[in-house]
N, C-alpha and C. Protein backbone atom coordinates (compact mmCIF):
# COMPACT_ATOMS: atom_id res chain seq x y z
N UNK A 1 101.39 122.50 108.42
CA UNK A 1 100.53 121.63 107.64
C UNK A 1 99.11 121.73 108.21
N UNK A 2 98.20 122.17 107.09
CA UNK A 2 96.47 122.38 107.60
C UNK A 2 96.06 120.77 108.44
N UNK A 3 95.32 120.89 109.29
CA UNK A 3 94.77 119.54 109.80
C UNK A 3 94.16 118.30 108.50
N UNK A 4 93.36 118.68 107.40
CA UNK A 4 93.34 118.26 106.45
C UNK A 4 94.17 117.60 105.76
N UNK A 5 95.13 118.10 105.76
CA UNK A 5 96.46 117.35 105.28
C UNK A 5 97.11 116.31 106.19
N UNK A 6 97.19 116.44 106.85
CA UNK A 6 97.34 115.15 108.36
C UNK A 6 96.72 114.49 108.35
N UNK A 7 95.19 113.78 107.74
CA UNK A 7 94.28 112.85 107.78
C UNK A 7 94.62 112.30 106.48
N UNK A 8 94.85 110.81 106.88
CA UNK A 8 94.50 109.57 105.72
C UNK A 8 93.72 109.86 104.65
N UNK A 9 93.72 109.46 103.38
CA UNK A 9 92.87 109.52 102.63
C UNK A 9 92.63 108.16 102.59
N UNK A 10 91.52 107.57 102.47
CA UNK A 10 91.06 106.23 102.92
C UNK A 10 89.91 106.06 101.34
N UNK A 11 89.64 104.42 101.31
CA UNK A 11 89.47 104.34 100.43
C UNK A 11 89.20 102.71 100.75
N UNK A 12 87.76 102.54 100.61
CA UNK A 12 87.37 101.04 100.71
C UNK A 12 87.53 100.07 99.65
N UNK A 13 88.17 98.98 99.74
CA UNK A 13 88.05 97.99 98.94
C UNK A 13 87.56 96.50 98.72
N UNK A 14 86.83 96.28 99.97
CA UNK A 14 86.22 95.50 99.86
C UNK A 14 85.34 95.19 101.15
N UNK A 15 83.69 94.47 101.12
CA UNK A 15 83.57 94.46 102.10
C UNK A 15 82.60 93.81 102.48
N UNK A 16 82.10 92.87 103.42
CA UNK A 16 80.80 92.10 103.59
C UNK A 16 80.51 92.00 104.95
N UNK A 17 79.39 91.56 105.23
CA UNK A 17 78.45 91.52 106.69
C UNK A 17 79.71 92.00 107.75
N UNK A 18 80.49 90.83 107.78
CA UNK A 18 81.51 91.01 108.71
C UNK A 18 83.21 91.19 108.46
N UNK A 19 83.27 91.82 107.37
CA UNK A 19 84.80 91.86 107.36
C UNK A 19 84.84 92.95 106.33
N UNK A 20 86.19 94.14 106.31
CA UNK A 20 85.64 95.26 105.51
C UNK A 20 87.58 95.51 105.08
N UNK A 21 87.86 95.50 104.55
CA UNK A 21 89.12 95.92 103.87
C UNK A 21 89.45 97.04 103.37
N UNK A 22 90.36 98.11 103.76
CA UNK A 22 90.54 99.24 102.95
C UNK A 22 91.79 99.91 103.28
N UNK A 23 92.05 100.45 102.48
CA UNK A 23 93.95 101.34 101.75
C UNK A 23 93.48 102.81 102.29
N UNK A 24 94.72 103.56 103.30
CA UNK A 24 95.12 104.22 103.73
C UNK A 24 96.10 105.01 103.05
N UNK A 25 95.95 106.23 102.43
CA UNK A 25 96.98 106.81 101.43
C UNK A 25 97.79 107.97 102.86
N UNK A 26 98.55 107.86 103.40
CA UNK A 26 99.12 108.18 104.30
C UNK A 26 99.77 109.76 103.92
N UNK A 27 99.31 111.02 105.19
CA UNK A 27 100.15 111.64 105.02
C UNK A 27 101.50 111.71 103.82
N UNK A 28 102.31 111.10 105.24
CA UNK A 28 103.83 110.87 104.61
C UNK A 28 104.64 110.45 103.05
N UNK A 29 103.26 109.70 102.08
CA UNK A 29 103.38 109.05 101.14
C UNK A 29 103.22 107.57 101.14
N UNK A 30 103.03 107.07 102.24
CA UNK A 30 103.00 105.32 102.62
C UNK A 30 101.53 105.25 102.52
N UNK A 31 101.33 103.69 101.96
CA UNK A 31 100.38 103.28 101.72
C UNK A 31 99.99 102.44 102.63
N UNK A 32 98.72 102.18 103.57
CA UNK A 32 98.84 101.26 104.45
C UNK A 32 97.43 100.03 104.07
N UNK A 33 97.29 99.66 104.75
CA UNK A 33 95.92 98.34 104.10
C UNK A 33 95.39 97.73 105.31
N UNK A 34 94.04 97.75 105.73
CA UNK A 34 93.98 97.31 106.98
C UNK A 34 92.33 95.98 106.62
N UNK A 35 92.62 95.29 107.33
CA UNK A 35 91.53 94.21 107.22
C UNK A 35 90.99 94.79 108.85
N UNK A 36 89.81 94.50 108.92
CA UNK A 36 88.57 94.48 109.80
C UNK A 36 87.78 93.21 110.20
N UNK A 37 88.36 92.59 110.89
CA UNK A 37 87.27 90.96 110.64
C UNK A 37 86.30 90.86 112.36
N UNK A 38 85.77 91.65 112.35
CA UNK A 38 84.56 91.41 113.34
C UNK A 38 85.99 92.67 114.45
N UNK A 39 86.06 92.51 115.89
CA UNK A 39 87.09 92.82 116.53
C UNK A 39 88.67 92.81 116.45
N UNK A 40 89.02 92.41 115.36
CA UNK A 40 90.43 92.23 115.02
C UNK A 40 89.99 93.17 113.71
N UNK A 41 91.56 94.01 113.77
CA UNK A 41 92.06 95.11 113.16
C UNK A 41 93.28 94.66 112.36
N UNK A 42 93.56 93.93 111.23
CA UNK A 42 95.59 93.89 110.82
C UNK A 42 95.49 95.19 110.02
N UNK A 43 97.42 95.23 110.37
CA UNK A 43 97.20 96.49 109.25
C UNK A 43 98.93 95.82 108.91
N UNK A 44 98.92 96.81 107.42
CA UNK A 44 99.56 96.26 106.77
C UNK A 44 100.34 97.32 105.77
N UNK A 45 101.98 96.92 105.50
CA UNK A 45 102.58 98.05 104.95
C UNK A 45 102.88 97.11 103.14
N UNK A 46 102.65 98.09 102.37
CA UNK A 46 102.82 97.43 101.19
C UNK A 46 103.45 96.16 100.91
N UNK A 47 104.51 95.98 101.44
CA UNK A 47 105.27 94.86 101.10
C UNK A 47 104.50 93.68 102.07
N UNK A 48 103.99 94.20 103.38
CA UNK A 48 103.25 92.82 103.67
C UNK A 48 101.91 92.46 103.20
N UNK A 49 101.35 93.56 102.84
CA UNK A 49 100.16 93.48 102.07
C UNK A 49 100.00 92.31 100.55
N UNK A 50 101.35 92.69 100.30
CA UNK A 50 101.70 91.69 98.70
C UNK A 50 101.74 90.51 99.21
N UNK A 51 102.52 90.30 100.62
CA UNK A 51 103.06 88.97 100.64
C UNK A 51 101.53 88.07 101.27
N UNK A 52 100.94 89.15 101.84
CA UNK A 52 99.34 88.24 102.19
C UNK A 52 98.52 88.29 101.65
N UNK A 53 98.21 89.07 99.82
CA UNK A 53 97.60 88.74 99.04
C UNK A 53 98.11 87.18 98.31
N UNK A 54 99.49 87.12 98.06
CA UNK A 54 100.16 85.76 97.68
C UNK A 54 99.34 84.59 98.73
N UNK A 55 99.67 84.88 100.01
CA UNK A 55 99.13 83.82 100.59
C UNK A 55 97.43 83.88 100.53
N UNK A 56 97.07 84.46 100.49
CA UNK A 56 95.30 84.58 100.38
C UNK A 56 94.94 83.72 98.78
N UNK A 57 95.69 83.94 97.87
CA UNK A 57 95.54 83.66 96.73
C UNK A 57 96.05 81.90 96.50
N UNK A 58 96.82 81.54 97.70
CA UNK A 58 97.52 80.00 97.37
C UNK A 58 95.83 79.61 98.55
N UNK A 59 95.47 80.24 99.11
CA UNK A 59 94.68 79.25 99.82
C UNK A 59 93.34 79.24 99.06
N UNK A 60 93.05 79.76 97.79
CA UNK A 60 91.74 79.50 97.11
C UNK A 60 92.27 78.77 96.08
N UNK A 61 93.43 78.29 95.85
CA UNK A 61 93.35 77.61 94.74
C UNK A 61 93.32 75.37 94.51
């Protein structure tokens, strides 16, 4: 496998002064999702990604 092919395809989705969000199209086929909030890094595999958009979404309403 070329080195090219071994690197993430990455892909920003959101982002301000201090916090930057973006999807990881993985080698392997896995999708990953990582938040950035100043020194803290989460990262996140589809199914937890859903379950902390649900919760992100009960706390604005």
């Amino acid at each position: 496998m070329a080195k090219d092919e071994m690197e993430p395809k990455t892909e920003l989705i959101a982002e301000t002064d201090n916090y930057s969000a973006w999807r990881a199209e993985e080698p392997d086929g896995e999708t990953t999702y990582h938040l950035e909030m100043n020194n803290v890094t989460l990262h996140f595999f589809q199914e937890e990604w859903d379950e902390f958009l649900q919760l992100a979404t009960s706390l604005v309403k």
